[in-house]
C-alpha atoms as a PDB file:
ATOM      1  CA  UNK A   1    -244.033 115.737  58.544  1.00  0.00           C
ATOM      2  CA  UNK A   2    -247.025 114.056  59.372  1.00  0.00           C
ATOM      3  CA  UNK A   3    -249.252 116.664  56.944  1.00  0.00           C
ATOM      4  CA  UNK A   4    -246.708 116.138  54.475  1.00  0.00           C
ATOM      5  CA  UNK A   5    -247.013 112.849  54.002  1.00  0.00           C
ATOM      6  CA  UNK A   6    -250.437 112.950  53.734  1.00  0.00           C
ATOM      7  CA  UNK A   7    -250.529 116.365  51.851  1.00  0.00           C
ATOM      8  CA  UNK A   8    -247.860 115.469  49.390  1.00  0.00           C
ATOM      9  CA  UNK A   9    -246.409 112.414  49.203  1.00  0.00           C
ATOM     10  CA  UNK A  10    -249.096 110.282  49.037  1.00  0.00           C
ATOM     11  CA  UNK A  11    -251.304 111.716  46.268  1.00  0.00           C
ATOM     12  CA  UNK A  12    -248.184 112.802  44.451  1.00  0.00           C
ATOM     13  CA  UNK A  13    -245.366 110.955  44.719  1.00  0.00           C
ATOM     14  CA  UNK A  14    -244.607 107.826  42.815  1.00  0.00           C
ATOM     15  CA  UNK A  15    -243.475 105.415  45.735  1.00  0.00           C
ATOM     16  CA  UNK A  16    -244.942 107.667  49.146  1.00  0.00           C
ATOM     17  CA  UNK A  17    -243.794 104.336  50.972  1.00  0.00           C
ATOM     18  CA  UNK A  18    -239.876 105.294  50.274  1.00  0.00           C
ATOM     19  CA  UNK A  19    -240.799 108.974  51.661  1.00  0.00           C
ATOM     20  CA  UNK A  20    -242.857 107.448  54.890  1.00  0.00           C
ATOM     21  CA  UNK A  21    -239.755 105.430  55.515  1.00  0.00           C
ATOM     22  CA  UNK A  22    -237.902 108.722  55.646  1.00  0.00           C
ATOM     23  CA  UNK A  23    -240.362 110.325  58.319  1.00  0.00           C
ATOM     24  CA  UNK A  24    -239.496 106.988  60.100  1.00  0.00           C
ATOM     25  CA  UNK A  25    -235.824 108.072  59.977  1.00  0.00           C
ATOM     26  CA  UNK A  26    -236.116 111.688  61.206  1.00  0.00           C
ATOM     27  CA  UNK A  27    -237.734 110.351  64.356  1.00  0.00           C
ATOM     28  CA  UNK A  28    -235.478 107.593  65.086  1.00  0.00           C
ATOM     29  CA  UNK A  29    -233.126 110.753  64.652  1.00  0.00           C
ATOM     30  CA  UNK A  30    -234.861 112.799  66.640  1.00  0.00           C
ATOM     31  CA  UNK A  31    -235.141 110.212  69.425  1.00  0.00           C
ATOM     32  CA  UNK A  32    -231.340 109.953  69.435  1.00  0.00           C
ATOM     33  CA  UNK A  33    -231.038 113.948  69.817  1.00  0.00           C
ATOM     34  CA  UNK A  34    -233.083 113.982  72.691  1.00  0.00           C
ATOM     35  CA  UNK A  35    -230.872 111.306  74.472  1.00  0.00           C
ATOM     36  CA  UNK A  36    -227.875 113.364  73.596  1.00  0.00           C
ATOM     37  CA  UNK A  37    -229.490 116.314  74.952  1.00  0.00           C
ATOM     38  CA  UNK A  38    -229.030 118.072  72.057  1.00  0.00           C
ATOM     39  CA  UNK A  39    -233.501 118.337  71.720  1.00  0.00           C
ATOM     40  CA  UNK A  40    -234.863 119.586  74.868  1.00  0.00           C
ATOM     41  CA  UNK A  41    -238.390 118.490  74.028  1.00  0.00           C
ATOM     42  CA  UNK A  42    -240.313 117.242  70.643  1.00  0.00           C
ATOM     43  CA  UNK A  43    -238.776 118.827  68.436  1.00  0.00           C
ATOM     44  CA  UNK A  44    -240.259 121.908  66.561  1.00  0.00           C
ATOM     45  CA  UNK A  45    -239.631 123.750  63.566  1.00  0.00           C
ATOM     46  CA  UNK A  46    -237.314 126.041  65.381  1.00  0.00           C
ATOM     47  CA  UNK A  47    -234.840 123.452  66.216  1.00  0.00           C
ATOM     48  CA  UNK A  48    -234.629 122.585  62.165  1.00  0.00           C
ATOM     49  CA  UNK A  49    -230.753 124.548  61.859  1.00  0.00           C
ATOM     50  CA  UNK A  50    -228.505 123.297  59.146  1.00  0.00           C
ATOM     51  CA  UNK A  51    -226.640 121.743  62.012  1.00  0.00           C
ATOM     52  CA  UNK A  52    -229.322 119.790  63.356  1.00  0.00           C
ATOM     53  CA  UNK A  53    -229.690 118.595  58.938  1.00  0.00           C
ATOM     54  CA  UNK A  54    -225.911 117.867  58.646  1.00  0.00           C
ATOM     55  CA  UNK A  55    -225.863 115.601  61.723  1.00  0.00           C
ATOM     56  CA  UNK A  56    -228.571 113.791  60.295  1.00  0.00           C
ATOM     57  CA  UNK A  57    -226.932 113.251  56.971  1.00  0.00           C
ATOM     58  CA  UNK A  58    -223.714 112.180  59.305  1.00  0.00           C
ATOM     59  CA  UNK A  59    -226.074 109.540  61.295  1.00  0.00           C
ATOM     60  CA  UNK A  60    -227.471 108.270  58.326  1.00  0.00           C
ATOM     61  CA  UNK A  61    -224.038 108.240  56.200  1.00  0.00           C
ATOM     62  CA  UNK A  62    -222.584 106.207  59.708  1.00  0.00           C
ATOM     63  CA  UNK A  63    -225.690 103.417  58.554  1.00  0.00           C
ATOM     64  CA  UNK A  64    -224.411 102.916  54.977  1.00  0.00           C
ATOM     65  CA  UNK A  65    -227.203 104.861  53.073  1.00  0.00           C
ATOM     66  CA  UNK A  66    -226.520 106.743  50.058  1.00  0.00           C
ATOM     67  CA  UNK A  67    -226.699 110.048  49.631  1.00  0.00           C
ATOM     68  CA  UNK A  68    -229.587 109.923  47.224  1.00  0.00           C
ATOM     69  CA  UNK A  69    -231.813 107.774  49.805  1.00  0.00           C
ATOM     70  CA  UNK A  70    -230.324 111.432  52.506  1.00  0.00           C
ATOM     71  CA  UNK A  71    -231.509 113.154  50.260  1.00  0.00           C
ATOM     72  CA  UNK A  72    -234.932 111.571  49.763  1.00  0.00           C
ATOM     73  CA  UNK A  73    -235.072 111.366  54.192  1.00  0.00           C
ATOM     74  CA  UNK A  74    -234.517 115.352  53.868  1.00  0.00           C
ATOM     75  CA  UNK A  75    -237.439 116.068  51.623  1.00  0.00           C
ATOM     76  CA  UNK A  76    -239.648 115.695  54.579  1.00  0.00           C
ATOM     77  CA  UNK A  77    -238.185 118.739  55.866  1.00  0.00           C
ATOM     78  CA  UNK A  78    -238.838 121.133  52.892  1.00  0.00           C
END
């Protein structure tokens, strides 16, 4: 995500800010997956199942966001 950002989203994205803010997101996300014990470890591009993306869309529906900002949080992953 990290070579993303830097790759993509900041030389060619309009507001790379919004998209960093997304990266923010995943890990918050990811953080909470490990406590569930649902990521062993970091996680890695292995664990990336469209599970693993639909919970995320279901944690960050739970906060309120709309599904354009999801959507915008799941570009890091593509």
């Amino acid at each position: 995500m990290a070579d993303w950002l830097l790759e993509h989203a900041q030389p060619k994205l309009r507001d790379p800010v919004r998209y960093a803010n997304g990266v923010a997101h995943w890990q918050a996300f990811f953080a909470e997956e490990q406590r569930a014990g649902r990521l062993l470890g970091p996680p890695t591009v292995a664990d990336i199942s469209a599970a693993l993306v639909e919970r995320f869309h279901v944690w960050r529906a739970a906060q309120g966001v709309s599904g354009h900002t999801i959507a915008r949080d799941t570009a890091a992953l593509k």
